[in-house]
Protein backbone atom coordinates (compact mmCIF):
# COMPACT_ATOMS: atom_id res chain seq x y z
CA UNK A 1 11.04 12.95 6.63
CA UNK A 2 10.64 12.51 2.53
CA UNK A 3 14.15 11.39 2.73
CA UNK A 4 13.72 8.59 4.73
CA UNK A 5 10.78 7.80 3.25
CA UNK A 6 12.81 7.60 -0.10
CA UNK A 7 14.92 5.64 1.33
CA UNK A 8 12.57 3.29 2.30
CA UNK A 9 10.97 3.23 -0.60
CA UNK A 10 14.58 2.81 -2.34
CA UNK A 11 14.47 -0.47 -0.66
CA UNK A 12 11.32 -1.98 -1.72
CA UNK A 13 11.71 -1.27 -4.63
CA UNK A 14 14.91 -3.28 -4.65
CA UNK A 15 13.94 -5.70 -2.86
CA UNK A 16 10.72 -6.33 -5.60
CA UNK A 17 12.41 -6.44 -8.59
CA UNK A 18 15.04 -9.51 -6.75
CA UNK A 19 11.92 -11.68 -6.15
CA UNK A 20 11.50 -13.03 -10.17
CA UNK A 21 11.43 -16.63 -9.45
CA UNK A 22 8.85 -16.96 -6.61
CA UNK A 23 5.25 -17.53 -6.97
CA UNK A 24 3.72 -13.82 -6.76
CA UNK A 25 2.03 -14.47 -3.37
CA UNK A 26 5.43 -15.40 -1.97
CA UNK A 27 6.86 -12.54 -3.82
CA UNK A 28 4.03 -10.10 -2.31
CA UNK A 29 4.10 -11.78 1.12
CA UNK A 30 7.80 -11.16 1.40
CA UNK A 31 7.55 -7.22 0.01
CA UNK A 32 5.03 -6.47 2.28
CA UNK A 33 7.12 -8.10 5.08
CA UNK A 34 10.07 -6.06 4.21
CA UNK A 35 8.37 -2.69 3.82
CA UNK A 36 6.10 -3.21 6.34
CA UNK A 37 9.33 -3.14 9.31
CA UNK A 38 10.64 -0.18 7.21
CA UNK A 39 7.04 1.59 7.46
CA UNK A 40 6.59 0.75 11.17
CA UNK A 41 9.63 3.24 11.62
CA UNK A 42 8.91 6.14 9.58
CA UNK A 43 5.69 6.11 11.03
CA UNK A 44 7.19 6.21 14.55
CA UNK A 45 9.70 8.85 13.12
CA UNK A 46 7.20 10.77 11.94
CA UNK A 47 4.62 10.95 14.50
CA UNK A 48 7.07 11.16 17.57
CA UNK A 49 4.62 9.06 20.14
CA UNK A 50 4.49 10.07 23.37
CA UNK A 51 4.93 6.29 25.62
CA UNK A 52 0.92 6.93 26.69
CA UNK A 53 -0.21 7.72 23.15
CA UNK A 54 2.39 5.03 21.50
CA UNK A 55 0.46 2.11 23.69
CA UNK A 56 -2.73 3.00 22.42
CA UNK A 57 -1.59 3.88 18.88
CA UNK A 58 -0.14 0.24 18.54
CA UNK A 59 -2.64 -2.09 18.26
CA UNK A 60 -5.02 0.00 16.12
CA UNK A 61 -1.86 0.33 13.61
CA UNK A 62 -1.51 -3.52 13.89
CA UNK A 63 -5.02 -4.34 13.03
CA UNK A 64 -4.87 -1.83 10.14
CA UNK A 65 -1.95 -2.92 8.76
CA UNK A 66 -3.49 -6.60 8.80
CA UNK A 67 -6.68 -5.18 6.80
CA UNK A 68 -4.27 -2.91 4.41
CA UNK A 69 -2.25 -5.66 3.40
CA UNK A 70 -4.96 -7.45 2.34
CA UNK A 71 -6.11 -5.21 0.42
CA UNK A 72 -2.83 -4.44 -1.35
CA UNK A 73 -2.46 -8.46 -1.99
CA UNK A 74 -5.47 -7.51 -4.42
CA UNK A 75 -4.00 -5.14 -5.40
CA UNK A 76 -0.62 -6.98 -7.05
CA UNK A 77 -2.90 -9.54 -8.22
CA UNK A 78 -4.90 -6.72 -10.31
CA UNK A 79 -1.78 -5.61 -11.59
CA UNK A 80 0.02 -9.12 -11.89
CA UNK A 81 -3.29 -10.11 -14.48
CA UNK A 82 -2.79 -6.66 -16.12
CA UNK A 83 0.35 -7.28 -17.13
CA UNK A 84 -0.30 -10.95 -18.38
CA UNK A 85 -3.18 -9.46 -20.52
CA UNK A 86 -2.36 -6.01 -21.39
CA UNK A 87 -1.80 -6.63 -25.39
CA UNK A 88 -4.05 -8.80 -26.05
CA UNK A 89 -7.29 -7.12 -23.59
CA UNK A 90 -10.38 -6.92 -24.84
CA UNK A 91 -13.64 -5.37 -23.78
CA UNK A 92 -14.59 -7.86 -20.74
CA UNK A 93 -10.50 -8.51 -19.30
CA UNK A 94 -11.04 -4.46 -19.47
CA UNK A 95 -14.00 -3.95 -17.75
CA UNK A 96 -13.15 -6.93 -15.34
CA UNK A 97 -9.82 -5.06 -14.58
CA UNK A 98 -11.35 -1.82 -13.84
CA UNK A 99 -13.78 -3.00 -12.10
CA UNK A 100 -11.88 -5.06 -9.09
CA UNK A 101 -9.85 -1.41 -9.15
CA UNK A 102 -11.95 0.57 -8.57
CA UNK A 103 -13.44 -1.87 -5.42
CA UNK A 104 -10.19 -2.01 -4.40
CA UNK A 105 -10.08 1.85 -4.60
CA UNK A 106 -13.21 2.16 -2.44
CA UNK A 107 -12.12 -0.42 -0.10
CA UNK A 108 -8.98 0.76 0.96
CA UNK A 109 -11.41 4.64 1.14
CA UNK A 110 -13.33 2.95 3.46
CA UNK A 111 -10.34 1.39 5.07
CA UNK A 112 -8.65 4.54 6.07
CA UNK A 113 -12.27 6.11 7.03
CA UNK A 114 -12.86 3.22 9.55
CA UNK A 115 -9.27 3.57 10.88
CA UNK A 116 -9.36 7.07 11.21
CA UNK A 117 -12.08 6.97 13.99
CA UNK A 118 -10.10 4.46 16.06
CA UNK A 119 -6.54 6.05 15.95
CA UNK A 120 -8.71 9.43 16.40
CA UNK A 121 -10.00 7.81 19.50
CA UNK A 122 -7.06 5.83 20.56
CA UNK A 123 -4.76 9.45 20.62
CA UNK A 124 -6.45 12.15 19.05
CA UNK A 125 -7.80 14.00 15.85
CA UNK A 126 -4.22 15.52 15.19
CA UNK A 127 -2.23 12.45 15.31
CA UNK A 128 -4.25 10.01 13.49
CA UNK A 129 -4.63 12.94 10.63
CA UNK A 130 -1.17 12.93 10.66
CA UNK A 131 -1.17 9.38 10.37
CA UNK A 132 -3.88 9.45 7.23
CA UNK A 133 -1.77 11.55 5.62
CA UNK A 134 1.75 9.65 5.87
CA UNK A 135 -0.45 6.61 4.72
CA UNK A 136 -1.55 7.98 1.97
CA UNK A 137 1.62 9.60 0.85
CA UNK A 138 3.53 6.29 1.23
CA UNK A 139 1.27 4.48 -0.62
CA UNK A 140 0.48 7.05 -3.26
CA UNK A 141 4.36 7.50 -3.79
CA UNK A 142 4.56 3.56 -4.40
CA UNK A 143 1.25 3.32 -6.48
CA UNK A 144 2.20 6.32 -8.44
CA UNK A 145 5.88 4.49 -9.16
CA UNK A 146 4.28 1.61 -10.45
CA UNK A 147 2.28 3.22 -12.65
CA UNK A 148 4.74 4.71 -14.21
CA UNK A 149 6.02 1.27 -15.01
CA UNK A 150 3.15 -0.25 -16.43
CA UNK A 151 2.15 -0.12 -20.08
CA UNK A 152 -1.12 1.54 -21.19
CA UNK A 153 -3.59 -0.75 -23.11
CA UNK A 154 -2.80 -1.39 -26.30
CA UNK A 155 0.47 0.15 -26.40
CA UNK A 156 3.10 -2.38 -28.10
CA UNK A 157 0.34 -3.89 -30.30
């Protein structure tokens, strides 16, 4: 499974750093596009759907995937300001930074809490933990990637 998802990964990454000369909306739209197919099959790798459950499972993955990838819009746009700032930031691009973070943090928290219930009642407590935890794992694994790439505050001053 981690090799696939690697894989995956592999590819967004890819495909991301290609994207230079669009507007970063474009650029985000068409990452999200991309990854999102490749997600859509590790998650049907992963959880191995019987047909009943995988009609249920579906939609509720649809809608969340609509509400995630708003949320991860913000999120680029968070990091896209970071990066235009991060040499010169002072105290209030600082605060204002960490700030819409941390919402963003506790949104996507109470994302995966509202979605929980609704895979949990559209096939059951097992597979929509299972689900959770892919999530989190895929996204972690890309959030904790970027990180890596972005400068700390104050760092080539």
């Amino acid at each position: 499974m981690k090799k696939i998802l690697f894989i995956a990964l592999g590819l967004f990454f890819s495909t991301s750093s290609l994207l230079c000369a669009q507007s970063l909306e474009d650029e985000v739209k068409m990452i999200q596009e991309a990854f999102g197919q490749d997600k859509k099959l590790i998650v049907q790798e992963v959880l191995k759907l019987s047909d009943a459950k995988a009609v249920a499972f579906w939609p509720v993955y649809e809608m969340y995937e609509t509400e995630r990838r708003t949320l991860a819009r913000e999120r680029f746009m968070i990091i896209d300001d970071y990066m235009k700032r991060y040499s010169t930031i002072g105290e209030m691009e600082a605060d204002n930074l960490a700030t819409r973070t941390l919402k963003n943090d506790e949104a996507l928290a109470k994302l995966h809490s509202k979605y929980y219930k609704k895979f949990k009642k559209a096939v059951s407590a097992l597979d929509a933990a299972k689900f959770l935890q892919l999530d989190t794992y895929i996204h972690n694994t890309i959030r904790n990637a970027i990180q890596q790439e972005l400068p700390f505050i104050d760092e080539y001053k």
